[in-house]
N, C-alpha and C. Protein backbone atom coordinates (compact mmCIF):
# COMPACT_ATOMS: atom_id res chain seq x y z
N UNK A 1 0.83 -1.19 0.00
CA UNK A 1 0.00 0.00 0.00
C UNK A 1 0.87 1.25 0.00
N UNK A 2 0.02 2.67 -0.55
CA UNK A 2 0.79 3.79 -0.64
C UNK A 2 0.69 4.06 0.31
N UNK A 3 2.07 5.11 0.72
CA UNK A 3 1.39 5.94 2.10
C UNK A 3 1.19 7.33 1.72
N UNK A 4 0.56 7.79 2.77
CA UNK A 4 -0.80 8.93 2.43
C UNK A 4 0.73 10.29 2.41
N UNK A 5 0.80 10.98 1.20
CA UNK A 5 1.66 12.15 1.18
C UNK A 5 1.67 12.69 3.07
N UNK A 6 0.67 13.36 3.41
CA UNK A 6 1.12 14.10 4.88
C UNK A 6 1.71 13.03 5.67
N UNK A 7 1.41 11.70 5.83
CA UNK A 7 2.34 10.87 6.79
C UNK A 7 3.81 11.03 6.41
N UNK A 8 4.20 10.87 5.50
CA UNK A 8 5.67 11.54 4.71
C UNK A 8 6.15 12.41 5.11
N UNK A 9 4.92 13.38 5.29
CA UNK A 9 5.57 14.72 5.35
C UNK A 9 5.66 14.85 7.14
N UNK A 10 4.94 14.51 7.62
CA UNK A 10 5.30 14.58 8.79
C UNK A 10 6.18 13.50 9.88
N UNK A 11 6.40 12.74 9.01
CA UNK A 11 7.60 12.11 9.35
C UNK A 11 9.44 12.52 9.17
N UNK A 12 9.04 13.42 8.43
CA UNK A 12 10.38 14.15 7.59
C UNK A 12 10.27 15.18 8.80
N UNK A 13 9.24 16.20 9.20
CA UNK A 13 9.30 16.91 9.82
C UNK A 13 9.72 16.36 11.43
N UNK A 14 8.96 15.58 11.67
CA UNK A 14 9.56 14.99 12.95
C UNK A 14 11.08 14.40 12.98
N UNK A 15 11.68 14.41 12.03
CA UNK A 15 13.02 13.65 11.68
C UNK A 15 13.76 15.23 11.80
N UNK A 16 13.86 16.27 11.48
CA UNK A 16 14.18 17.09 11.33
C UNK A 16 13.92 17.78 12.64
N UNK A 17 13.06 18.29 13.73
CA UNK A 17 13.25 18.40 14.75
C UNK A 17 13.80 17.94 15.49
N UNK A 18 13.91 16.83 15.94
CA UNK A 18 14.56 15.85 16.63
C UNK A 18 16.11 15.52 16.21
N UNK A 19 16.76 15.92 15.23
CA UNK A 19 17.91 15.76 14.67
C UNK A 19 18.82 17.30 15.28
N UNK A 20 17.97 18.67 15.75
CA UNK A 20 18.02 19.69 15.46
C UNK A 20 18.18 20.14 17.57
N UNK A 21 17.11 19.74 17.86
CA UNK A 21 17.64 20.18 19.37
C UNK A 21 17.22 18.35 20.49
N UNK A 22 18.05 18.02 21.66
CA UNK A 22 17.47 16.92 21.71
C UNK A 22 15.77 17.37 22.97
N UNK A 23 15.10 15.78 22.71
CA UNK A 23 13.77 16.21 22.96
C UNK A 23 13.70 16.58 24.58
N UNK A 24 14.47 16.33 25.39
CA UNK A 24 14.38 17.60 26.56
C UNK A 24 14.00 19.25 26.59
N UNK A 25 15.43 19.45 25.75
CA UNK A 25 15.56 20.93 25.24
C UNK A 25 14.48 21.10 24.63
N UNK A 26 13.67 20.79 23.44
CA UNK A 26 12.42 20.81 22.84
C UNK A 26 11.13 21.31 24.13
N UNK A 27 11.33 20.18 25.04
CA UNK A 27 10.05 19.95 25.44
C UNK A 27 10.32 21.45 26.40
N UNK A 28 11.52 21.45 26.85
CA UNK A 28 11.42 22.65 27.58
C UNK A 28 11.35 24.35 27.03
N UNK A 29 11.84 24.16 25.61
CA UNK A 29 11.09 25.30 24.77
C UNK A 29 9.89 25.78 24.65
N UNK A 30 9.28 24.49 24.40
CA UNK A 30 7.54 24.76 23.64
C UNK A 30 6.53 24.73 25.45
N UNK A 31 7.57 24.97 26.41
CA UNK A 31 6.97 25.12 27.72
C UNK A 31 7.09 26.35 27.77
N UNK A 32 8.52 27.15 27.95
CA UNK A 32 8.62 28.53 27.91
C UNK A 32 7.25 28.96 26.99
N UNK A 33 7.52 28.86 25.74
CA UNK A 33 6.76 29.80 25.03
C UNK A 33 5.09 29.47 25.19
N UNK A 34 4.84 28.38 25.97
CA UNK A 34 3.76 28.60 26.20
C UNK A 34 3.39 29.15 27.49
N UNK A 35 4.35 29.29 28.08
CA UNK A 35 4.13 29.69 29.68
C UNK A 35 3.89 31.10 28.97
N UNK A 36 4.94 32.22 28.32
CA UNK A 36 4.52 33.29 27.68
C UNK A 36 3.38 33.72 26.81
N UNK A 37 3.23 33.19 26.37
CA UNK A 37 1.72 33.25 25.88
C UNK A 37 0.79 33.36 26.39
N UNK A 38 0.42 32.44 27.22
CA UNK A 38 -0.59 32.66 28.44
C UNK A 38 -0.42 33.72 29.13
N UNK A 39 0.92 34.37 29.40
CA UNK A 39 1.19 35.10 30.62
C UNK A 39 0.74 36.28 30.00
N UNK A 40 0.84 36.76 28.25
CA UNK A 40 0.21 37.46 27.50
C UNK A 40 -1.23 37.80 27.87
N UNK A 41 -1.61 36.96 27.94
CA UNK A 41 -3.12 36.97 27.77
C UNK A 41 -3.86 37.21 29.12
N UNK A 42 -2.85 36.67 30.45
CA UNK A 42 -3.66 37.23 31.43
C UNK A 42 -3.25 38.15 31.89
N UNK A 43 -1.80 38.98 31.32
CA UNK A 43 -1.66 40.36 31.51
C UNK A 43 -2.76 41.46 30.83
N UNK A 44 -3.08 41.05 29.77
CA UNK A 44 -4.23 41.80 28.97
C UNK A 44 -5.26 41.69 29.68
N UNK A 45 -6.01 40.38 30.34
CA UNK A 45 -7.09 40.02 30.67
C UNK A 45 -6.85 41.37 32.05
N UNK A 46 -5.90 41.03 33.02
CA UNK A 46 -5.92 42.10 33.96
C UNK A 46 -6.01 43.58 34.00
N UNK A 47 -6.14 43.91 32.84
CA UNK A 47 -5.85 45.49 32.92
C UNK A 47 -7.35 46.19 31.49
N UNK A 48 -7.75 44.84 31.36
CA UNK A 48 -9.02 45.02 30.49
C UNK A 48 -9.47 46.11 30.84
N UNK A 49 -10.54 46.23 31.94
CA UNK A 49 -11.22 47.34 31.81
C UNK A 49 -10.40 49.12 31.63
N UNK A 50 -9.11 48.96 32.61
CA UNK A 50 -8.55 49.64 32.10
C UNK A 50 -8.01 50.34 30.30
N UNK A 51 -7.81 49.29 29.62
CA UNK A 51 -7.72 49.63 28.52
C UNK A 51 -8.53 49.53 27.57
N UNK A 52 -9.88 49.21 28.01
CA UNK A 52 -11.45 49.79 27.48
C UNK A 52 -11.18 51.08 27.47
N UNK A 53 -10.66 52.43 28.32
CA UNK A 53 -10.80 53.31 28.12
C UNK A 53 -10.30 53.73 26.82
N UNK A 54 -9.45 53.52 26.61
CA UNK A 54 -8.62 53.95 25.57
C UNK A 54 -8.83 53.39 24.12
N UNK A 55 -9.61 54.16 22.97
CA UNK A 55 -9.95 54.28 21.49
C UNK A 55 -8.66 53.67 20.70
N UNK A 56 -8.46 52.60 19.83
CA UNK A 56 -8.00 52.71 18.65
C UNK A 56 -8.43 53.86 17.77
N UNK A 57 -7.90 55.06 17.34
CA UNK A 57 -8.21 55.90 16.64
C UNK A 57 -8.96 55.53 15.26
N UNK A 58 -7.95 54.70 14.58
CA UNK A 58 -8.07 54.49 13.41
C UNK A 58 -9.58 53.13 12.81
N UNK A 59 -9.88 52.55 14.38
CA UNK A 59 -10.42 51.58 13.98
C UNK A 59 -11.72 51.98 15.00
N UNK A 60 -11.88 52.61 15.83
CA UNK A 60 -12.92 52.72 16.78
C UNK A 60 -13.33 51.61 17.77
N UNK A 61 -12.48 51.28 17.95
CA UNK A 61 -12.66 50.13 18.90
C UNK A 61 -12.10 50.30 20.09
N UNK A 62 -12.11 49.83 21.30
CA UNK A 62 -11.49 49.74 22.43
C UNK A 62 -10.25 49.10 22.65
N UNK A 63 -9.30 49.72 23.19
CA UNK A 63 -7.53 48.93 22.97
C UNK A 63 -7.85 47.41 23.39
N UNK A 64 -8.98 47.34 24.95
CA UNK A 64 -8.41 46.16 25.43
C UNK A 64 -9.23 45.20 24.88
N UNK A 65 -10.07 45.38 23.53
CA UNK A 65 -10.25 44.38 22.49
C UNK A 65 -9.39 44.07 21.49
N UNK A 66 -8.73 44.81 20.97
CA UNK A 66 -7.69 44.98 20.00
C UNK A 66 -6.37 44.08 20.12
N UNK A 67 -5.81 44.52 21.49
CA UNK A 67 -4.76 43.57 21.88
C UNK A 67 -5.17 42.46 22.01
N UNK A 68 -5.82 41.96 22.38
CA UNK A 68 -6.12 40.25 22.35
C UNK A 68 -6.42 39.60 20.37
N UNK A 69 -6.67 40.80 19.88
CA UNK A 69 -7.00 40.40 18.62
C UNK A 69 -5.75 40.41 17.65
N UNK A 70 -5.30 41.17 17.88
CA UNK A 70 -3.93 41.64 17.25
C UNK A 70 -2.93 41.33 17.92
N UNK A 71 -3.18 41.42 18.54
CA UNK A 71 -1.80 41.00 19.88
C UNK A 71 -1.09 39.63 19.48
N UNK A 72 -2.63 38.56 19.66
CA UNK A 72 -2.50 37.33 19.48
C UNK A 72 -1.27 37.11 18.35
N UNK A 73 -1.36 37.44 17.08
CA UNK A 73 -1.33 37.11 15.85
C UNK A 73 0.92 37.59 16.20
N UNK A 74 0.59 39.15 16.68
CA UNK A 74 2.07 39.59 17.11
C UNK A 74 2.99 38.18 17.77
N UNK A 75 2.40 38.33 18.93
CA UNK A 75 3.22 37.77 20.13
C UNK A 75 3.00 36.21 19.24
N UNK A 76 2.53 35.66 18.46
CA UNK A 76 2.52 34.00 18.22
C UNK A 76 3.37 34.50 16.95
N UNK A 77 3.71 35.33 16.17
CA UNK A 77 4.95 35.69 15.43
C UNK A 77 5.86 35.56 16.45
N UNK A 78 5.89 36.07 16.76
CA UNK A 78 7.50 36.74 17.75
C UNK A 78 8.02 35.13 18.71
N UNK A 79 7.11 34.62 19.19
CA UNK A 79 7.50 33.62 19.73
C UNK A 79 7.76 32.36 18.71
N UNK A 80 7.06 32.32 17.47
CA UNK A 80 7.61 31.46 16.54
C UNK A 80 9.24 32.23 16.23
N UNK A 81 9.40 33.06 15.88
CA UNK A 81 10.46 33.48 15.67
C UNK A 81 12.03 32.96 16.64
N UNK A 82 11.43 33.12 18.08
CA UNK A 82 12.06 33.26 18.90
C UNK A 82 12.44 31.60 18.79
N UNK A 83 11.65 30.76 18.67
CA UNK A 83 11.74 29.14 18.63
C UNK A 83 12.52 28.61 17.01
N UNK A 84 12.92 29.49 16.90
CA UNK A 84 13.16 29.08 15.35
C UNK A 84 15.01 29.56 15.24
N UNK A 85 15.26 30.85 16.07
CA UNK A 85 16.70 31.41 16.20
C UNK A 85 17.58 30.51 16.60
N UNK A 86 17.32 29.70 17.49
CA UNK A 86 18.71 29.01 18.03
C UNK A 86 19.29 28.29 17.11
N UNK A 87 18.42 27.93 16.01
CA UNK A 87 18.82 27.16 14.91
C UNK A 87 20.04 27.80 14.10
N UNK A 88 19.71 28.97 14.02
CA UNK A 88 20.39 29.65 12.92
C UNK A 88 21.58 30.54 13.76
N UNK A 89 22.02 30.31 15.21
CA UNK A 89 22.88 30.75 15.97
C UNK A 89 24.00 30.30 15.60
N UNK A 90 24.47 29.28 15.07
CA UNK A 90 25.65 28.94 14.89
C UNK A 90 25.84 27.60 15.56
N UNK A 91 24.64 27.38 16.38
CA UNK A 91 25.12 26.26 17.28
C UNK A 91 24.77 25.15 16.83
N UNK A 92 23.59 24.37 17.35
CA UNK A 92 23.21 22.72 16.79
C UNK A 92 22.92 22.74 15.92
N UNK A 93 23.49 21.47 14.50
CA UNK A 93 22.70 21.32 13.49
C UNK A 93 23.70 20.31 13.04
């Protein structure tokens, strides 16, 4: 039998992580950045009503809707980013 293209592909991908940092270091990455993420979100969540006061000019909306909307999309860039550098440091590979 064939195998299904994405099993391929995600076998290549899992071959390629695991070749790249070992799975300790991994597991303790994708902990950080989720510990940050969250910590994102209930810093926003805390200061909500506070930043209800305050207008996006351009969009009319309230900041402390905005940041959770936009924010999201930022901070899950930035932390992909951040999970992706050590690679290209010079160090494991």
């Amino acid at each position: 039998m064939h195998e299904h293209p994405a099993e391929r592909l995600w076998a290549e991908c899992r071959s390629v992580v695991t070749g790249l940092l070992p799975r300790q270091n991994l597991r303790k990455l994708l902990l950080t950045l989720l510990a940050a993420w969250i910590g994102y979100f209930v810093l926003i969540n805390a200061f909500v009503r506070m930043l209800n006061t305050v207008d996006v000019p351009w969009l009319g909306m309230p900041l402390g809707i905005f940041l959770p909307i936009q924010g999201a999309i930022i901070v899950f860039i930035v932390l992909l980013h951040g999970l992706a550098r050590p690679r290209h440091d010079g160090g494991a590979a």
